[in-house]
Protein backbone atom coordinates (compact mmCIF):
# COMPACT_ATOMS: atom_id res chain seq x y z
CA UNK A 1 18.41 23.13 -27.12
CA UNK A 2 16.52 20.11 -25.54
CA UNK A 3 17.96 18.38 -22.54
CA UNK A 4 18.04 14.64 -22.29
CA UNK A 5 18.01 13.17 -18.64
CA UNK A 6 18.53 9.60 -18.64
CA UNK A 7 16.12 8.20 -16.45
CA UNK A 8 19.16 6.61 -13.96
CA UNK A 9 19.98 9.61 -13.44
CA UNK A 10 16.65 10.97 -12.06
CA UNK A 11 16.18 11.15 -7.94
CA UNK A 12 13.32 11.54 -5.90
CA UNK A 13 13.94 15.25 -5.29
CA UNK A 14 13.75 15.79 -9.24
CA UNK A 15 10.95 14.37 -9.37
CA UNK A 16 9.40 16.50 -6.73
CA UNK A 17 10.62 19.92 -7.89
CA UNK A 18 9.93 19.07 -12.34
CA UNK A 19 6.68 17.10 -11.57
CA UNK A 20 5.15 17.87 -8.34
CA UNK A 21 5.15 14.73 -6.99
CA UNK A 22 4.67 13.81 -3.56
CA UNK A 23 4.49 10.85 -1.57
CA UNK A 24 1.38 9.51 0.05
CA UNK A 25 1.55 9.82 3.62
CA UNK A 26 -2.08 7.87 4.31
CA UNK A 27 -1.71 4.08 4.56
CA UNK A 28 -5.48 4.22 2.95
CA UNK A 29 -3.38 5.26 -0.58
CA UNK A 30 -2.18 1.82 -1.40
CA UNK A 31 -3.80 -1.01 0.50
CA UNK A 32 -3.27 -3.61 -2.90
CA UNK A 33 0.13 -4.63 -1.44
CA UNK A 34 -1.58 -6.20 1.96
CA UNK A 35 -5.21 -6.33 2.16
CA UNK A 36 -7.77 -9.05 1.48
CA UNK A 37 -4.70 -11.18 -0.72
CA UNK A 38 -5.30 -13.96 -2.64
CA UNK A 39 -4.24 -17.37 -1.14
CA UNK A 40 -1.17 -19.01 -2.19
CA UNK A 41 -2.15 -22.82 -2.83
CA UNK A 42 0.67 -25.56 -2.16
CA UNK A 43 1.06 -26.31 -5.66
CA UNK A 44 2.22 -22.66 -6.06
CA UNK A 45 4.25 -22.81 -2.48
CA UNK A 46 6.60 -25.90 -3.90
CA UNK A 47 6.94 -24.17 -7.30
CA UNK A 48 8.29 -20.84 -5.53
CA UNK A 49 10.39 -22.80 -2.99
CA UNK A 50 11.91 -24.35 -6.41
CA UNK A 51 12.19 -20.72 -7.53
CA UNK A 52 14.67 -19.81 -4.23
CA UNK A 53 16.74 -22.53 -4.74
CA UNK A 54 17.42 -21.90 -8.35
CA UNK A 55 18.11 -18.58 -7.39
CA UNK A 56 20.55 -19.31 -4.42
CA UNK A 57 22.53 -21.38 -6.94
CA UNK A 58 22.45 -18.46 -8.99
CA UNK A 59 23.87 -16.20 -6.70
CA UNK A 60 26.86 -18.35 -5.96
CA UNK A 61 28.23 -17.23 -9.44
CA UNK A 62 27.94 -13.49 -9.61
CA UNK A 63 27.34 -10.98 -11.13
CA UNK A 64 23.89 -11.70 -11.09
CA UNK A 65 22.41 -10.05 -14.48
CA UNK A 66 18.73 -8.96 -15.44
CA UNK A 67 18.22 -11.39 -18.19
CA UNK A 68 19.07 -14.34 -15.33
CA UNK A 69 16.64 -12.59 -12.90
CA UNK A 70 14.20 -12.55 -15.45
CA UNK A 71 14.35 -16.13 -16.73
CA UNK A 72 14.96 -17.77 -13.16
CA UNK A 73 12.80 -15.35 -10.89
CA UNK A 74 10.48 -13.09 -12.40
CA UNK A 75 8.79 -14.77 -14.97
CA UNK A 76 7.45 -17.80 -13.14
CA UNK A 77 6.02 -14.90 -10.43
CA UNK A 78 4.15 -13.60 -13.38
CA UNK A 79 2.88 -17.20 -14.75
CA UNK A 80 1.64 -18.01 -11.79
CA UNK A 81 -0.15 -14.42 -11.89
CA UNK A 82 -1.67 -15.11 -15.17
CA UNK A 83 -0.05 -12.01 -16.58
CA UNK A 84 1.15 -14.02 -19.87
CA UNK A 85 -2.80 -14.63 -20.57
CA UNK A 86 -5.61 -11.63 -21.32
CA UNK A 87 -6.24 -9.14 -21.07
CA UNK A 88 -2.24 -8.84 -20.32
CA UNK A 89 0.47 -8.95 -23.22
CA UNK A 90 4.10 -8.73 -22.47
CA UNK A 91 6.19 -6.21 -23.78
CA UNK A 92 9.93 -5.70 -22.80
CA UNK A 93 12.51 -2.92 -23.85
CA UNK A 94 10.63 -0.32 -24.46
CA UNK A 95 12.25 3.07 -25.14
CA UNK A 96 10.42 6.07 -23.27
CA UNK A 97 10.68 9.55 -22.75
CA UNK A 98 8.98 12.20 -20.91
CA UNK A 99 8.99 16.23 -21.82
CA UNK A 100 9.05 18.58 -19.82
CA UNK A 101 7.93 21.45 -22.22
CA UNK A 102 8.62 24.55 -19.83
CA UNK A 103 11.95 23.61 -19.21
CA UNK A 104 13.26 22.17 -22.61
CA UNK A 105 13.99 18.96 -20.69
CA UNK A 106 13.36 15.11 -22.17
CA UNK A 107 14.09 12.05 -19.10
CA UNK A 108 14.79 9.33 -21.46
CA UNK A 109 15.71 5.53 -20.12
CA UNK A 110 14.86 2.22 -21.00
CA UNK A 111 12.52 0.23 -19.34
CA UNK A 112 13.59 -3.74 -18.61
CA UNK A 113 9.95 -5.32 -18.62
CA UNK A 114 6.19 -3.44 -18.40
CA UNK A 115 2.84 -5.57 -18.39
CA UNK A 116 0.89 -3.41 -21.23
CA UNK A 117 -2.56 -2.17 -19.94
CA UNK A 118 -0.80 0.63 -19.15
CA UNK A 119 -1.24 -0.03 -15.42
CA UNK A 120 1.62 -2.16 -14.36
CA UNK A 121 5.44 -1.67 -14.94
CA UNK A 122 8.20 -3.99 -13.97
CA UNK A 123 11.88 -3.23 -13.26
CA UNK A 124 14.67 -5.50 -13.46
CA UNK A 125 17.88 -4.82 -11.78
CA UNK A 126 21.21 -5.78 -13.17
CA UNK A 127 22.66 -6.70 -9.42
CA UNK A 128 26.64 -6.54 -9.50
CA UNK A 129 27.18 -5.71 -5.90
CA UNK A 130 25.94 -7.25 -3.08
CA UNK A 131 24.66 -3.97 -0.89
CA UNK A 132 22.62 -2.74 -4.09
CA UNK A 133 19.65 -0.92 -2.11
CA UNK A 134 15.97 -0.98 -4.75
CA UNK A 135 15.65 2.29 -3.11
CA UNK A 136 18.14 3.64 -5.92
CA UNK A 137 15.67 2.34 -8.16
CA UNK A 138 12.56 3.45 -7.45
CA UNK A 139 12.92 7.47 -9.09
CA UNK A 140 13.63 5.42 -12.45
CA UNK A 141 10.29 3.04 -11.45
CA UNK A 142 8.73 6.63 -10.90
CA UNK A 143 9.86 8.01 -14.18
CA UNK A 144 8.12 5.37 -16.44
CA UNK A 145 5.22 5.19 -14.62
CA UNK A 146 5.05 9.31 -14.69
CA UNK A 147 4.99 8.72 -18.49
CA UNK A 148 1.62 6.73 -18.79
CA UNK A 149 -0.68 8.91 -20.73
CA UNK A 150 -3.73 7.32 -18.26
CA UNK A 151 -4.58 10.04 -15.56
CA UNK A 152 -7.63 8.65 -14.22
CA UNK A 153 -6.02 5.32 -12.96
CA UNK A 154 -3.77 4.38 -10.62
CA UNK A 155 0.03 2.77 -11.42
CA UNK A 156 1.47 -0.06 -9.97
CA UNK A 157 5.43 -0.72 -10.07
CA UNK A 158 7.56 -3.80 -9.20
CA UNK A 159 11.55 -3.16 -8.65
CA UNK A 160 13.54 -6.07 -8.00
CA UNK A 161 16.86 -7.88 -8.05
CA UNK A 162 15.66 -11.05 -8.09
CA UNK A 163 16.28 -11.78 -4.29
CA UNK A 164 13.70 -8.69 -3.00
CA UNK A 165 10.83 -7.01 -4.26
CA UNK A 166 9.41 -3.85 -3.48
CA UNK A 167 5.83 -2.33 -5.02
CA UNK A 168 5.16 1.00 -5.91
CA UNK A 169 1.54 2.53 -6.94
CA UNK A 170 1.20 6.03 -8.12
CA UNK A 171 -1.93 8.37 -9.53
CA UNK A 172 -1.78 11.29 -11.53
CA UNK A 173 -5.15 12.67 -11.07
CA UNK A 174 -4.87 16.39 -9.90
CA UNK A 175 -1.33 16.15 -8.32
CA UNK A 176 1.01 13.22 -8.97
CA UNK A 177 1.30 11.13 -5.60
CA UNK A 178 3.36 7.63 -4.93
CA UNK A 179 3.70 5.54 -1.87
CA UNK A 180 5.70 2.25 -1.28
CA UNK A 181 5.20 -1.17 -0.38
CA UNK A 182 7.10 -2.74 2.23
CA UNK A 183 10.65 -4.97 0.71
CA UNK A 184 10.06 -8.39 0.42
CA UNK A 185 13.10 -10.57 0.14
CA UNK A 186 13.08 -14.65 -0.47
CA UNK A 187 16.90 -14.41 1.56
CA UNK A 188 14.71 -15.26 4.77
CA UNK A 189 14.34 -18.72 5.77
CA UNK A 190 10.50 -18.56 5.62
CA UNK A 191 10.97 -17.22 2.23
CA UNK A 192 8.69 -14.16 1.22
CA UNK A 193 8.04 -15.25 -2.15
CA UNK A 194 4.56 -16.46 -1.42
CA UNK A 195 3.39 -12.84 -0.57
CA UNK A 196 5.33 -11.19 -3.84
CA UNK A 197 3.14 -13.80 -5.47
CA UNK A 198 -0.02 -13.09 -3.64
CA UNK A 199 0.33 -9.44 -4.46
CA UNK A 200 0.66 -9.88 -7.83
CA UNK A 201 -2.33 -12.08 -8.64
CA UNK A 202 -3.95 -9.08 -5.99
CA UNK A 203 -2.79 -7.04 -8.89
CA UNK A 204 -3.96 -9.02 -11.38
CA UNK A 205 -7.34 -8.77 -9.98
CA UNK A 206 -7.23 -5.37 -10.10
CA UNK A 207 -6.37 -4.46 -12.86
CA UNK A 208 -8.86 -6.87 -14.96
């Protein structure tokens, strides 16, 4: 009988032991999250400072749920990336499941948004307490991006609950490996918005 493992479920040291998959210990891995970014015009700066304080107002009001981080937070970040134009196409709620054929096993979970070219997925977090850490997220970020039938190209990952950001990029080729980006959050008074944004459009590049 086949076992079905919703992806929520899933930590890190699954992952490790059903997959092999280890993290990246050279900073050489993933250098998309801080080198040689794109610049951030002002245009952009005022609509992302707009961005905070619609979010700030948010926040007064919890909980704060996905489809609120989505509309108020994440979706201008990705207009202003020019990932609603090609070669991009939006797809959200996707069902997916991986199988582990040696062990009978199935992680199943649902995906909140992924950027089809099979090279960038997107995680929303539904944020109902106030101390939610993304690292909880990140073996479900894993698990999606584990799933992408491309092996001979890197995966990025965004998890976020609207107020910080964190980047993931993993390859498959030979052994699965991940590493991290540092967490951005827009709760600082310089706001760290402008960088999520310059990463993204660094993405962008990339991946066109």
């Amino acid at each position: 009988m086949v076992q079905v493992i919703q992806a929520h479920n899933v930590s890190l040291a699954d992952l490790e032991a059903k997959f092999g998959l280890q993290q990246a210990e050279s900073e050489d891995f993933f250098t998309e999250w801080f080198d040689t970014l794109p610049e951030i015009i002002d245009i952009e700066k005022q609509y992302l400072d707009r961005v905070k304080t619609n979010f700030l107002r948010l926040v007064k009001h919890p909980p704060i749920l996905e489809n609120a981080v989505k509309m108020i937070v994440l979706s201008p970040l990705l207009d202003l990336a020019e990932f609603y134009r090609e070669p991009f196409f939006i797809a959200t709620e996707e069902s997916l499941q991986i199988a582990l054929e040696d062990e009978g096993e199935i992680i199943r979970g649902i995906i909140d948004v992924f950027v089809i070219k099979e090279q960038l997925w997107l995680l929303v977090i539904e944020s109902k307490r106030s101390n939610f850490s993304l690292l909880e997220a990140i073996p479900q970020a894993l698990v999606y991006m584990l799933a992408n039938p491309n092996q001979d190209k890197p995966t990025f990952g965004l998890v976020t609950n609207g107020s910080d950001f964190i980047f993931l990029k993993l390859t498959k080729e030979n052994q699965p490996k991940y590493a991290i980006s540092d967490q951005f959050t827009l709760l600082k008074r310089e706001s760290e918005l402008y960088q999520v944004l310059s990463v993204l459009k660094k993405l962008s590049q990339v991946l066109s």
